[in-house]
Protein backbone atom coordinates (compact mmCIF):
# COMPACT_ATOMS: atom_id res chain seq x y z
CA UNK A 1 38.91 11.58 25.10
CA UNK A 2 35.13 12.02 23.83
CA UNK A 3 32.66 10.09 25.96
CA UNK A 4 29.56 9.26 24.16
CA UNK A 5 26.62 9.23 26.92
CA UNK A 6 23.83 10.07 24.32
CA UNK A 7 22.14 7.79 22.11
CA UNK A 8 21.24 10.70 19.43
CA UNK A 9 24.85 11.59 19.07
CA UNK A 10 25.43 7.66 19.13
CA UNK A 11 23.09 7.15 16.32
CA UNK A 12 24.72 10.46 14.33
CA UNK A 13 28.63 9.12 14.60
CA UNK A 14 27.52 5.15 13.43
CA UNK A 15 28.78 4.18 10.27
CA UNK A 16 29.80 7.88 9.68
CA UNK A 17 26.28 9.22 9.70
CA UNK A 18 24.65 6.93 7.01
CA UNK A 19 23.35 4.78 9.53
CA UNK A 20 21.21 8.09 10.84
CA UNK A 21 20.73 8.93 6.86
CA UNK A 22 19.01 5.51 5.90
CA UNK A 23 16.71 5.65 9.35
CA UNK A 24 15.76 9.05 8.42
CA UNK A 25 14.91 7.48 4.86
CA UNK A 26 12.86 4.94 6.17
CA UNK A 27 11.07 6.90 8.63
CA UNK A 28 10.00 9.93 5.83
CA UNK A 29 9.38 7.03 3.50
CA UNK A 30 7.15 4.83 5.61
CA UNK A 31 5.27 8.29 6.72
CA UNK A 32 4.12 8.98 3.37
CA UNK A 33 3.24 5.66 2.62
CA UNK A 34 0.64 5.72 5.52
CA UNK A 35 -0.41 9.08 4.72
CA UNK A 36 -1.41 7.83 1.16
CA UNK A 37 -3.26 4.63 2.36
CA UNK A 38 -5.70 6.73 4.43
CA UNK A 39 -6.19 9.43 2.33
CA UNK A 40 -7.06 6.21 -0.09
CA UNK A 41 -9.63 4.75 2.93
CA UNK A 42 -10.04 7.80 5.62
CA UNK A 43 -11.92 5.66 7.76
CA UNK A 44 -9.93 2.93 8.72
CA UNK A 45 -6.56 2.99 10.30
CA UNK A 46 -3.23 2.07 9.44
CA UNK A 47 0.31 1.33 11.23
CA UNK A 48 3.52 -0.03 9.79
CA UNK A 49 6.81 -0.85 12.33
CA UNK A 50 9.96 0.89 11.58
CA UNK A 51 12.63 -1.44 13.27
CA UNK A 52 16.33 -0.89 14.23
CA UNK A 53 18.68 -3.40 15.17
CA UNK A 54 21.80 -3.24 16.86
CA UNK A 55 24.02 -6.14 17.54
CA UNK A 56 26.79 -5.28 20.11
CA UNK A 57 29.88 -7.47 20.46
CA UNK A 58 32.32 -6.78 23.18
CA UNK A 59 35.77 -7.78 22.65
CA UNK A 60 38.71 -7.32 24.70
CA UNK A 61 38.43 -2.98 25.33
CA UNK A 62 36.19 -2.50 22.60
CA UNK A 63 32.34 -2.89 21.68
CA UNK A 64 31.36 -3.13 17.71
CA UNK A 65 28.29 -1.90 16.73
CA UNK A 66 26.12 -3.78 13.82
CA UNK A 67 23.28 -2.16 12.50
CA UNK A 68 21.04 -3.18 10.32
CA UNK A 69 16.99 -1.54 9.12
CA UNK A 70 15.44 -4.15 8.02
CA UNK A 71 12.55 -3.79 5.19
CA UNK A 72 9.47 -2.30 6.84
CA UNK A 73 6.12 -4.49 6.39
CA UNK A 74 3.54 -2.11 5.49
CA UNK A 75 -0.05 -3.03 4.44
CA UNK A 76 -1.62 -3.54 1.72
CA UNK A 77 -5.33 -1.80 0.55
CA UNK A 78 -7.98 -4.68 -0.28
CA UNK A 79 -8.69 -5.38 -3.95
CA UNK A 80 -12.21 -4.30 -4.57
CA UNK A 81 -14.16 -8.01 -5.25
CA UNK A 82 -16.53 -8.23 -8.41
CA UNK A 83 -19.46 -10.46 -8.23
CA UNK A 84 -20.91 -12.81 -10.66
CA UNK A 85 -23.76 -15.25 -11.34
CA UNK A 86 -22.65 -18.89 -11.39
CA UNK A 87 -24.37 -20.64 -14.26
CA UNK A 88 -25.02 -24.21 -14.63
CA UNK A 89 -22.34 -24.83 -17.09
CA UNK A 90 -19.63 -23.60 -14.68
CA UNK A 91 -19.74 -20.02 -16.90
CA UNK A 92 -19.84 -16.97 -15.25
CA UNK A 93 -22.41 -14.29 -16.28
CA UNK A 94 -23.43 -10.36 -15.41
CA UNK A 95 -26.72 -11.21 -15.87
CA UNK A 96 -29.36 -13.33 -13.31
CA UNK A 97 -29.58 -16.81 -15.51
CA UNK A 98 -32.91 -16.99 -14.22
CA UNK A 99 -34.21 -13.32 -14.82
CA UNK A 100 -35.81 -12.38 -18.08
CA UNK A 101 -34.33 -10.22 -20.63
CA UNK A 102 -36.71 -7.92 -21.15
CA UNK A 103 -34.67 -5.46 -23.77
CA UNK A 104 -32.81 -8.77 -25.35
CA UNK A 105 -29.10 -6.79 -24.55
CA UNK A 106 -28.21 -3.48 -25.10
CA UNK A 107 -29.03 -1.88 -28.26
CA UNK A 108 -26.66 -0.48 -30.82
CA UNK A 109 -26.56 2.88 -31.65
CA UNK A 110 -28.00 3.99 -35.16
CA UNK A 111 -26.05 7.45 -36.01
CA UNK A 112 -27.66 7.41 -39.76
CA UNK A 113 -31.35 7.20 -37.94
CA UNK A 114 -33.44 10.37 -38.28
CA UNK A 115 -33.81 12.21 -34.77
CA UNK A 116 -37.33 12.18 -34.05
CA UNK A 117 -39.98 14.67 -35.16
CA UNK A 118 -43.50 15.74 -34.07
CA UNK A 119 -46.81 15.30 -35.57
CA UNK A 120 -47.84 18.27 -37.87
């Protein structure tokens, strides 16, 4: 008669090993995932929870194991915000609606104009 006192060789033998399989999954997944959000903003910190449940029902000489992983919550990177100027209209503009345009927009480029020359 085996005798399982260990919860690593518990966690190896439930479901046949895919229990062990999927948390391994999970775990390498989730890693990574962190890994990319701070090598996306090294100077803030991030965690995530990797969760496993097990029910245990006892019923006459036996105990039933259900397992279950269930999805891991990990956070999200801020969208960058864009700022605009509010106009009176309700529009939205790049521009200040109350600072002069001093060049009247950006020009277009002439590529049949002459490049410039010195005086002789």
């Amino acid at each position: 008669m085996k005798i399982i006192r260990d919860a690593k060789l518990l966690l190896g033998l439930l479901e046949r090993g895919e229990l062990n399989k999927e948390l391994t999954d999970v775990l390498q997944e989730t890693q990574k995932a962190l890994v990319d959000l701070v090598a996306a903003q090294p100077n803030r910190k991030f965690s995530a929870t990797v969760k496993l449940e097990m029910k245990l029902t006892a019923a006459g000489d036996t105990i039933e194991f259900n397992c279950d992983i269930p999805p891991v919550k990990l956070p999200k990177l801020p969208r960058r915000s864009t700022v605009y100027f509010a106009l009176d209209d309700g529009n939205i503009s790049t521009e200040h609606p109350q600072q002069m345009d001093m060049i009247g927009g950006p020009f277009e480029i002439d590529h049949n104009r002459k490049g410039l020359t010195r005086p002789s």
